[in-house]
Protein backbone atom coordinates (compact mmCIF):
# COMPACT_ATOMS: atom_id res chain seq x y z
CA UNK A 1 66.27 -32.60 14.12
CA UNK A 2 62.56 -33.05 13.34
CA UNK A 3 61.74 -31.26 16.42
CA UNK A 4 63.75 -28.46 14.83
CA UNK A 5 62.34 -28.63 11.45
CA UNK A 6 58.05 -28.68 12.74
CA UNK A 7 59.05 -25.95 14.95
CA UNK A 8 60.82 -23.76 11.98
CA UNK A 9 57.04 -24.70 9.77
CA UNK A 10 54.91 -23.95 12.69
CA UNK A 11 56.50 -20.28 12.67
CA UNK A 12 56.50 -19.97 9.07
CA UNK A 13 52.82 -21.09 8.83
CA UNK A 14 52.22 -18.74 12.14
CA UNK A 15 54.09 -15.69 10.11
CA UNK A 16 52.70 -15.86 6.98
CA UNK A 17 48.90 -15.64 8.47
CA UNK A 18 49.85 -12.59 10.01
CA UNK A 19 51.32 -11.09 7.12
CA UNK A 20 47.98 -11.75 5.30
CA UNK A 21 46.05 -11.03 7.90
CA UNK A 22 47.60 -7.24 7.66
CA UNK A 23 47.63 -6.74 4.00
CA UNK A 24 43.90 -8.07 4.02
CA UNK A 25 42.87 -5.76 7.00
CA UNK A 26 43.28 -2.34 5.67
CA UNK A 27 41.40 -3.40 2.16
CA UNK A 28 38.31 -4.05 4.53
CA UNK A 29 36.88 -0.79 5.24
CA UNK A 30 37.46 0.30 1.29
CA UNK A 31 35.39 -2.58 -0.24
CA UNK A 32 32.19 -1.91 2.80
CA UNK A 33 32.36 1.41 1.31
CA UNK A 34 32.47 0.42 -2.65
CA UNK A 35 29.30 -1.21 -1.61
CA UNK A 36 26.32 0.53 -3.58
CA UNK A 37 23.14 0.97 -0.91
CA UNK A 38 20.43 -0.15 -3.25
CA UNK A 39 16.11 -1.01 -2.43
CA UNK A 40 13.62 -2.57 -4.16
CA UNK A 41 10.08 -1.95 -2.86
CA UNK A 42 6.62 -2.40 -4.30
CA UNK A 43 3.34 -0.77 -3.94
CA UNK A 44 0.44 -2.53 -4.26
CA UNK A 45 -3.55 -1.79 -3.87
CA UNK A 46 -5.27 -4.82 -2.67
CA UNK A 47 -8.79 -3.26 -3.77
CA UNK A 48 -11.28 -3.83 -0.97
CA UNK A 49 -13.26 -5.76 -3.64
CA UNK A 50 -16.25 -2.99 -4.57
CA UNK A 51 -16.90 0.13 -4.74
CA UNK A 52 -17.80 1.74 -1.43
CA UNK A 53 -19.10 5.00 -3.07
CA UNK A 54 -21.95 3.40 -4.16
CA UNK A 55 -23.45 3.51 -1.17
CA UNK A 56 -22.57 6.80 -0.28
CA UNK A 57 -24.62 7.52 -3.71
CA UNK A 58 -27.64 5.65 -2.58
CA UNK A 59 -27.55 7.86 0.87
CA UNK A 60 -27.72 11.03 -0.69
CA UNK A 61 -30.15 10.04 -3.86
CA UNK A 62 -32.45 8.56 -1.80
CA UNK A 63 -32.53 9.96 1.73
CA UNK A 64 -35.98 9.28 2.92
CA UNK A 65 -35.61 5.46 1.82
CA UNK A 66 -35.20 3.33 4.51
CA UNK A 67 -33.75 0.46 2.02
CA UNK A 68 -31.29 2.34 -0.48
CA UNK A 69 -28.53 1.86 2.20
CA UNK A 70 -29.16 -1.74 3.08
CA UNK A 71 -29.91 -2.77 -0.87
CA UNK A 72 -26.28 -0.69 -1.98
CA UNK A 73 -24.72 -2.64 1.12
CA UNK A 74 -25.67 -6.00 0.28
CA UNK A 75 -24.86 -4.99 -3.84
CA UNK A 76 -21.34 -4.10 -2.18
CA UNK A 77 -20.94 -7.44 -0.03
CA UNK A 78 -21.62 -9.62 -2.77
CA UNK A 79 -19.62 -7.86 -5.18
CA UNK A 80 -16.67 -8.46 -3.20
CA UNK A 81 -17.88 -12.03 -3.11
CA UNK A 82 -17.84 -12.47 -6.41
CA UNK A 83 -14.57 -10.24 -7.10
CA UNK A 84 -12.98 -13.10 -4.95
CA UNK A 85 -10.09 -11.96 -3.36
CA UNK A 86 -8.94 -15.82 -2.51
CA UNK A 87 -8.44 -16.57 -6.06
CA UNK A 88 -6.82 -12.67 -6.54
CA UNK A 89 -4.18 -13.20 -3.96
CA UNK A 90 -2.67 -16.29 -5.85
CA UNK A 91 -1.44 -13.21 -8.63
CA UNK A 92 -0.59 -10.78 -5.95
CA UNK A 93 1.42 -13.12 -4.55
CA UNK A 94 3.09 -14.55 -8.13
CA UNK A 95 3.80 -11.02 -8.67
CA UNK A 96 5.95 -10.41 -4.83
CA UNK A 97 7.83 -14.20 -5.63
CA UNK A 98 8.99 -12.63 -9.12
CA UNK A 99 9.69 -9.24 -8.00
CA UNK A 100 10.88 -10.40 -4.99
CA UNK A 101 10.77 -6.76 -3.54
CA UNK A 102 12.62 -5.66 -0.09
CA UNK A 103 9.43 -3.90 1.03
CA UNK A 104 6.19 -3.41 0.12
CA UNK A 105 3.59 -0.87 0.76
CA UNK A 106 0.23 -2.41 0.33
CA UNK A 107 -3.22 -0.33 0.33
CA UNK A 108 -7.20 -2.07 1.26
CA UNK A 109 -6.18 -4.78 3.33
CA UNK A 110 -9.38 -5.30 4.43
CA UNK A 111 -11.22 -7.25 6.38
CA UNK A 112 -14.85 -7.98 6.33
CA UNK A 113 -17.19 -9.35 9.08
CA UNK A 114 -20.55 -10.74 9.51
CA UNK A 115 -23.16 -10.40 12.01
CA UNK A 116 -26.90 -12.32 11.40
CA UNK A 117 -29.36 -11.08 12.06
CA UNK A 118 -29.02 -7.10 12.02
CA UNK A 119 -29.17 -5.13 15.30
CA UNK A 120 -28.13 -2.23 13.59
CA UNK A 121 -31.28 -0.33 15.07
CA UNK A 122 -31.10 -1.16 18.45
CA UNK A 123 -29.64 0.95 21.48
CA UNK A 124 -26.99 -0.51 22.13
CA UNK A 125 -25.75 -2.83 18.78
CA UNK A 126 -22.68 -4.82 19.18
CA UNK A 127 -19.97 -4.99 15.97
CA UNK A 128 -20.05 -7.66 13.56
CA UNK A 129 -17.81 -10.43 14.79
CA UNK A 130 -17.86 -13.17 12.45
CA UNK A 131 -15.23 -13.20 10.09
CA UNK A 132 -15.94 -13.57 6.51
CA UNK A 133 -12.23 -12.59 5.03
CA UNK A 134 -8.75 -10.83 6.01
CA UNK A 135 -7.24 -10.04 2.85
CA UNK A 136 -3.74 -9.79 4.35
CA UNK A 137 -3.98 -13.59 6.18
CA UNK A 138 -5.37 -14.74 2.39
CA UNK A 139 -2.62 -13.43 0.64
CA UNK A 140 0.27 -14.06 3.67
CA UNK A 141 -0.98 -17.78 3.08
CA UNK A 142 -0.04 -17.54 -0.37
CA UNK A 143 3.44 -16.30 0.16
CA UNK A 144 4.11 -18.31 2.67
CA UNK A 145 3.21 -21.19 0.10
CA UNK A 146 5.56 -19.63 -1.84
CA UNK A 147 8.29 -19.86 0.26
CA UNK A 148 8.00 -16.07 0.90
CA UNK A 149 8.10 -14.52 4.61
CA UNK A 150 7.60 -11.03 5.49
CA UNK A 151 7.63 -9.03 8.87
CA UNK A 152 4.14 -7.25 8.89
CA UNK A 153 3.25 -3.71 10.32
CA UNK A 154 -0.14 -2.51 10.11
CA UNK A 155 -2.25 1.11 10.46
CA UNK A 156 -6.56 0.53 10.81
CA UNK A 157 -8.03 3.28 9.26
CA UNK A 158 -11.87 3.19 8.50
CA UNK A 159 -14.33 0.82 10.57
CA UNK A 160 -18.04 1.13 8.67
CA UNK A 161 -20.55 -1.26 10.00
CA UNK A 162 -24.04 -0.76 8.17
CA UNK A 163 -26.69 -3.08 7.69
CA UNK A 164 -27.54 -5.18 4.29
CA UNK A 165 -30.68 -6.62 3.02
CA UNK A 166 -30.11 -10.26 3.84
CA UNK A 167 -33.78 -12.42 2.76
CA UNK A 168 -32.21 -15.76 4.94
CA UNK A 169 -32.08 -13.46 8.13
CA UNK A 170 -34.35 -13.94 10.65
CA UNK A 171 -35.25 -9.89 10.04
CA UNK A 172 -34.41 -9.83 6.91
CA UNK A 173 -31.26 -7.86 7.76
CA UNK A 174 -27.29 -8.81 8.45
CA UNK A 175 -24.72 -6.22 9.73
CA UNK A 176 -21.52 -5.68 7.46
CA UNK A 177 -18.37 -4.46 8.76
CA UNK A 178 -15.45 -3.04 6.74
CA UNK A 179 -12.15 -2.23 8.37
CA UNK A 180 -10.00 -0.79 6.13
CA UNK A 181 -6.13 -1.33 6.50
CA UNK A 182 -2.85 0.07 5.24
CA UNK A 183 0.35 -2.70 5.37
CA UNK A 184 4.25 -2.46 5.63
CA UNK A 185 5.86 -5.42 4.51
CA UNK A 186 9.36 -6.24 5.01
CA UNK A 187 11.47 -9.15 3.89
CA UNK A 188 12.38 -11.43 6.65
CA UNK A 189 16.09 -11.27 5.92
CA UNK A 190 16.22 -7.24 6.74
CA UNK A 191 16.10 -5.78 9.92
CA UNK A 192 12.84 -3.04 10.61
CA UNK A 193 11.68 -0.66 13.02
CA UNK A 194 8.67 1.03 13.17
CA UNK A 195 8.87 4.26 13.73
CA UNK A 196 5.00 5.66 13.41
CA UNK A 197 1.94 4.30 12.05
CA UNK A 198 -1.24 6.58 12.63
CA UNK A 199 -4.57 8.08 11.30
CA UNK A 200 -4.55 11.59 9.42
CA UNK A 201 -6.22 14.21 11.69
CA UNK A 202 -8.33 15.38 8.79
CA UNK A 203 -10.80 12.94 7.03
CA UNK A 204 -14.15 12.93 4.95
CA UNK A 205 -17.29 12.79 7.05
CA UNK A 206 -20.75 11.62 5.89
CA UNK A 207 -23.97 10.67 6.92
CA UNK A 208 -25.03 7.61 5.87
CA UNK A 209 -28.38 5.50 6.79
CA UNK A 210 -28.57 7.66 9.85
CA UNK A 211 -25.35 6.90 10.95
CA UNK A 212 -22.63 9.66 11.29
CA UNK A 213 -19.25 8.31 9.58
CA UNK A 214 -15.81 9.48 9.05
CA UNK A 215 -13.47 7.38 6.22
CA UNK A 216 -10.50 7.24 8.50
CA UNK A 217 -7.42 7.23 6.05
CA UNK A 218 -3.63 6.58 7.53
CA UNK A 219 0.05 6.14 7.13
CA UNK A 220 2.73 3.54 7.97
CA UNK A 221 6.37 4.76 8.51
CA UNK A 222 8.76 2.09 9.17
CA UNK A 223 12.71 2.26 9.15
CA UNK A 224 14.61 -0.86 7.58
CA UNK A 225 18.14 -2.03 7.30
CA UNK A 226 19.07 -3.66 3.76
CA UNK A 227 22.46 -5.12 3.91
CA UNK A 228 23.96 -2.32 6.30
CA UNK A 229 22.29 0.38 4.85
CA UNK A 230 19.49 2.38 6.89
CA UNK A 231 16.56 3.69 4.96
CA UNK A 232 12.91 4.94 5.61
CA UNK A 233 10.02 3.66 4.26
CA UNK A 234 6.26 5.33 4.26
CA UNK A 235 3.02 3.61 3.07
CA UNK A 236 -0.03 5.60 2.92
CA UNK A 237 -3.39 5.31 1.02
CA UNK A 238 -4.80 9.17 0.79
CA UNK A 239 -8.34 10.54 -0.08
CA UNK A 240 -9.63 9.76 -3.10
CA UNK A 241 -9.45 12.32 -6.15
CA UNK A 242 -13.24 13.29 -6.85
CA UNK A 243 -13.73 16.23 -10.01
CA UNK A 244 -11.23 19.27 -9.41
CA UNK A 245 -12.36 21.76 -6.67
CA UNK A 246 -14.51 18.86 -4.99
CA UNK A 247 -14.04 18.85 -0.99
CA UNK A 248 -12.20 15.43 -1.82
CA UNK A 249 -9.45 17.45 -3.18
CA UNK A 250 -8.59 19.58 -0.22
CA UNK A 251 -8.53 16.49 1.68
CA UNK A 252 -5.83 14.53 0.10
CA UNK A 253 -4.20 18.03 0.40
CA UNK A 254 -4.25 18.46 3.94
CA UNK A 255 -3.36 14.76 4.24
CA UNK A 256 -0.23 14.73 2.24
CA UNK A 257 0.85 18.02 4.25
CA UNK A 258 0.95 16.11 7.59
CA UNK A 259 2.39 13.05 5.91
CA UNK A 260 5.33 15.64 4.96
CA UNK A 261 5.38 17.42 8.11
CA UNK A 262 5.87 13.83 9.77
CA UNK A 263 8.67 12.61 7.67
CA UNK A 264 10.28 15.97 8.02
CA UNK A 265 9.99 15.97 11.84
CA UNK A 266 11.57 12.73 11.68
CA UNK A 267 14.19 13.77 9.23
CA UNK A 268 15.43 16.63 12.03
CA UNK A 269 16.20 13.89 14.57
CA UNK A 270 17.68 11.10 12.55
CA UNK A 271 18.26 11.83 8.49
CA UNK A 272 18.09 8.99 6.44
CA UNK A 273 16.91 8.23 2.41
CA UNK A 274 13.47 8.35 2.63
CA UNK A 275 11.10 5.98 -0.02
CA UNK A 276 7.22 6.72 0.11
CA UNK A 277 4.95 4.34 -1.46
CA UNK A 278 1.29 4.54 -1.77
CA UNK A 279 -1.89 4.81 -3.68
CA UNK A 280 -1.77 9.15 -3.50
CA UNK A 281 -5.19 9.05 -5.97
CA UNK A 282 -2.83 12.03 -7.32
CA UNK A 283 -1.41 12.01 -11.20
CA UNK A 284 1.49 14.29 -12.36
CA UNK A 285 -1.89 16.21 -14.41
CA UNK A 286 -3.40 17.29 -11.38
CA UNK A 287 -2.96 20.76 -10.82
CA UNK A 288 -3.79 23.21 -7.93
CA UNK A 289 -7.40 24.66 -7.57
CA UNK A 290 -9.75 25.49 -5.14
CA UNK A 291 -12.37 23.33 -3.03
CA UNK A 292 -15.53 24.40 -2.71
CA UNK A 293 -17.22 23.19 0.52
CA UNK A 294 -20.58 22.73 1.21
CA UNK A 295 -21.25 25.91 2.98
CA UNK A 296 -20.48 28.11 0.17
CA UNK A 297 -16.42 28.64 0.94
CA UNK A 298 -13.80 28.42 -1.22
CA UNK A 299 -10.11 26.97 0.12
CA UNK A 300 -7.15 26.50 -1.48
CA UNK A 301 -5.63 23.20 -2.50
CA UNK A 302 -2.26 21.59 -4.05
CA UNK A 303 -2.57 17.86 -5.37
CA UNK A 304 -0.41 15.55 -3.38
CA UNK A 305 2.03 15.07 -6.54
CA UNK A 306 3.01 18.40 -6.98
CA UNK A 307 3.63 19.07 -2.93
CA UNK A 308 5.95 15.70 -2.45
CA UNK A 309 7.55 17.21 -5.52
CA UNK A 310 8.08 20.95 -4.29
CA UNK A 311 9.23 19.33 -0.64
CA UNK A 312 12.34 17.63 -2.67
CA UNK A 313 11.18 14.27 -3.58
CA UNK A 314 11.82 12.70 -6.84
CA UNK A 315 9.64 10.50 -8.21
CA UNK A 316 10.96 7.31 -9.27
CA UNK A 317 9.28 6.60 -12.37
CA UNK A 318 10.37 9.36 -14.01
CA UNK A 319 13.62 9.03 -12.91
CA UNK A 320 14.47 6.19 -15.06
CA UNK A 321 16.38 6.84 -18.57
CA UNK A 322 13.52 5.40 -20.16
CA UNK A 323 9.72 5.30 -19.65
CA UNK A 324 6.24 4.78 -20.76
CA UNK A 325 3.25 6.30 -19.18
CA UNK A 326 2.82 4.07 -16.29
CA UNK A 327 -1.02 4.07 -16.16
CA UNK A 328 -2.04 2.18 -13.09
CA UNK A 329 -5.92 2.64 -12.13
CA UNK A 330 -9.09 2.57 -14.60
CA UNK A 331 -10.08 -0.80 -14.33
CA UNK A 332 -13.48 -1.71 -13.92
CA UNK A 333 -15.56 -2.40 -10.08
CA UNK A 334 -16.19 -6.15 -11.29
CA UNK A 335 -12.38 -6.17 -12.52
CA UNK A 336 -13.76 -8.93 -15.13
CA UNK A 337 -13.44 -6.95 -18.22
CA UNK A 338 -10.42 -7.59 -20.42
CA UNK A 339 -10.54 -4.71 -22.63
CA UNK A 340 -10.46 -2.97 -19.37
CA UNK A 341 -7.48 -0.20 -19.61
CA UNK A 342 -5.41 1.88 -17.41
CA UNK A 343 -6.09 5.74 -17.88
CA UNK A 344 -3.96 7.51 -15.13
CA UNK A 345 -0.68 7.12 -12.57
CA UNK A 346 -1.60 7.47 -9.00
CA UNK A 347 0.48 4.52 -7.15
CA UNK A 348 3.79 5.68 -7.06
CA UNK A 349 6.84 5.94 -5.34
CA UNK A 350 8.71 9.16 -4.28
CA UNK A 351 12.05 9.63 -3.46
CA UNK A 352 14.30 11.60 -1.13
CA UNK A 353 17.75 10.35 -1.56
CA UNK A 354 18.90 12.63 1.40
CA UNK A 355 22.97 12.22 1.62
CA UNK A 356 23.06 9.38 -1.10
CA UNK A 357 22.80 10.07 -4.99
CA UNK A 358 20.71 8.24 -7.45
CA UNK A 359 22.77 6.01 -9.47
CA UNK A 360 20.09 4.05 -11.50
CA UNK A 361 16.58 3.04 -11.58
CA UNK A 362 14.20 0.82 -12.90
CA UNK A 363 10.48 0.63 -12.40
CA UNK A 364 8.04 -2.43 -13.42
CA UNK A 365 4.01 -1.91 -14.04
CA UNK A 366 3.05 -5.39 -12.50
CA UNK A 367 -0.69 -6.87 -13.09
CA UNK A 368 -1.62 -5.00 -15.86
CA UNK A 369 -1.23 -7.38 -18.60
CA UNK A 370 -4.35 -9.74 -19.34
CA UNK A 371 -2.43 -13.28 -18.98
CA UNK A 372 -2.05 -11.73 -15.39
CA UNK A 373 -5.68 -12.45 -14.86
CA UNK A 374 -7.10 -15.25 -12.81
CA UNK A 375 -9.76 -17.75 -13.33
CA UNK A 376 -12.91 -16.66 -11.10
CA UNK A 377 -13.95 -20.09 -9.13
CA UNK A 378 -18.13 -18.72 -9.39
CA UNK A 379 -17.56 -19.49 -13.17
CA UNK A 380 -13.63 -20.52 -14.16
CA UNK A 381 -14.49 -21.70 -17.58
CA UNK A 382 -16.06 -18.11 -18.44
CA UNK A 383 -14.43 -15.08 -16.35
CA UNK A 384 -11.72 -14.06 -15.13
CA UNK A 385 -10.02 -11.49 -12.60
CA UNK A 386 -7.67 -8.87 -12.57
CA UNK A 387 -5.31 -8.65 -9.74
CA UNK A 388 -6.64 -5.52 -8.70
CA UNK A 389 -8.63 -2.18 -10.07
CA UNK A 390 -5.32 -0.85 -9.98
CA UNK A 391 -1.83 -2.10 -11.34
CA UNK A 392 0.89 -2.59 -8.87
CA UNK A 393 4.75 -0.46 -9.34
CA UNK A 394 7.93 -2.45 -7.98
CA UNK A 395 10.99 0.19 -8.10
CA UNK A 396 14.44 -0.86 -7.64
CA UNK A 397 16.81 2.63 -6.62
CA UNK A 398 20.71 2.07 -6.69
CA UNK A 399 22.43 4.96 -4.86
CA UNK A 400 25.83 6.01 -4.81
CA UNK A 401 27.80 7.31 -1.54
């Protein structure tokens, strides 16, 4: 009889899992597709810790001075010292634990290296070696403090290597070398693929100390899964403004064209909701014009801003149901001042929601505020830091199917 009675329980207990099982089953596929695909991502300039143009200035003011160049390089190489990127990173990376942002675009990576004493002149120089600071293995440190882990892809744009007036050197001269880097960032819990990361195939050219150079600027494209939902993700850092019909402006132009024509190629082949990040040195102001080039001509230009717009893309910011101006560069070189303010919007984040709709969105200046600043080790009693010369933008899209 007990025999009887486990085997009658073992078939109701069998029974009644398979009856759940099948009511549960076909409610499945409905809630994966109640599911709202959402992204948070954040774009952040690093600032290379100076201003490289000064240099450029000292070139062309002074051309038959052998030591403008090496006097402006050694202004630049301690002003990066002293803008201390070590101590910076520690906000940077307050500001990625808070946001906690799926992916992040970051712009001036950089890294800067050494080389005592100078053989900048000689016939066959070798590059700088001697590494004085990666901005990107500071600031991973500091996440990775944090708790924080990211999957890194990189794009090396710009090499300069000039020479500085060093008085300790044996010649009175040290090599500098710049390499300037754009970074994709991706949370370690989402699957990424890269899909391109390359140099534009038209960038500014000087001459400077002697030395032909070319300011390499690139672009990142990387595809990412967050929580089964496939998006792609451009970083790019483009040409910087200069006064409207400058030669700078047709180069951002012709930059943000192939960036376009590269996402769209890619778009042909395999569609998917496209989010492109960057420091554009474009404002919603900025309106078409024409260049005028050193040999007299005249070619037409449309800031970056209003071609991402006319090619479809929304931009994020102004998406939202309410917003301020979202002023994110102006600060000063030293980024010490704290009346320092923000005058324009050129870090943003475009849109292209492809198949998906936008549901809701909500955008966050980040590092703009002056409790965001950082003691400065040279002098922590007296000065202080911002994050960056520019403010930082964290955007979180919802979609809808």
């Amino acid at each position: 009889m007990k025999t009887v009675i486990k085997s009658f329980k073992a078939r109701l207990i069998f029974g009644l899992i398979v009856t759940l099982s099948l009511l549960v089953i076909p409610f499945a596929p409905a809630l994966a597709q109640d599911s709202q695909p959402k992204i948070k991502v954040m774009t952040r300039n690093l600032y290379l810790g100076a201003d490289i143009f000064k240099v450029v200035e000292a070139a062309q003011e002074n051309p038959d001075d052998p030591l403008a160049v090496p006097i402006a390089v050694s202004e630049l190489y301690h002003t990066m010292l002293f803008t201390n990127f070590w101590a910076r990173a520690e906000a940077i990376a307050d500001e990625i634990e808070e946001k906690n942002p799926d992916v992040i675009g970051l712009q001036e990576a950089s890294q800067y290296f050494k080389q005592t004493p100078s053989d900048f002149l000689d016939e066959s120089p070798e590059q700088a070696t001697c590494l004085v600071i990666d901005f990107y293995k500071v600031l991973n440190w500091q996440l990775k403090k944090r708790g924080l882990n990211y999957t890194k892809f990189e794009q090396k744009n710009a090499k300069v290597e000039l020479p500085m007036l060093d008085l300790k050197s044996p010649n009175f001269f040290s090599d500098v070398r710049m390499v300037d880097r754009d970074m994709v960032l991706v949370r370690e819990d989402h699957e990424a693929f890269p899909v391109c990361a390359d140099k534009y195939s038209q960038n500014l050219g000087l001459e400077l100390g002697g030395a032909d150079l070319e300011f390499t600027r690139g672009f990142l494209i990387v595809d990412v899964n967050i929580k089964g939902n496939d998006f792609r993700f451009a970083n790019t850092h483009l040409e910087v403004r200069g006064e409207p019909g400058s030669p700078f402006r047709l180069y951002q132009y012709l930059q943000m064209a192939e960036l376009l024509e590269r996402l769209g190629g890619y778009t042909v082949d395999d569609p998917k909701p496209i989010v492109m990040v960057g420091d554009f040195n474009s404002s919603p102001e900025d309106e078409p014009g024409l260049a005028y080039l050193p040999d007299g001509s005249q070619v037409e230009y449309i800031p970056p801003y209003q071609l991402a717009k006319g090619a479809g893309y929304l931009d994020a910011w102004t998406e939202q149901d309410n917003y301020g101006d979202g002023f994110t560069s102006g600060f000063g070189e030293y980024i010490s001042n704290p009346f320092d303010e923000l005058t324009t919007r050129i870090d943003l984040i475009f849109v292209d929601p492809y198949d998906l709709t936008i549901d809701k969105v909500k955008c966050d200046v980040v590092g703009d505020k002056v409790w965001d600043m950082v003691r400065n080790p040279l002098m922590p009693r007296i000065l202080r830091l911002w994050p960056s010369d520019h403010a930082g933008v964290v955007g979180k899209i919802k979609f809808m199917n």
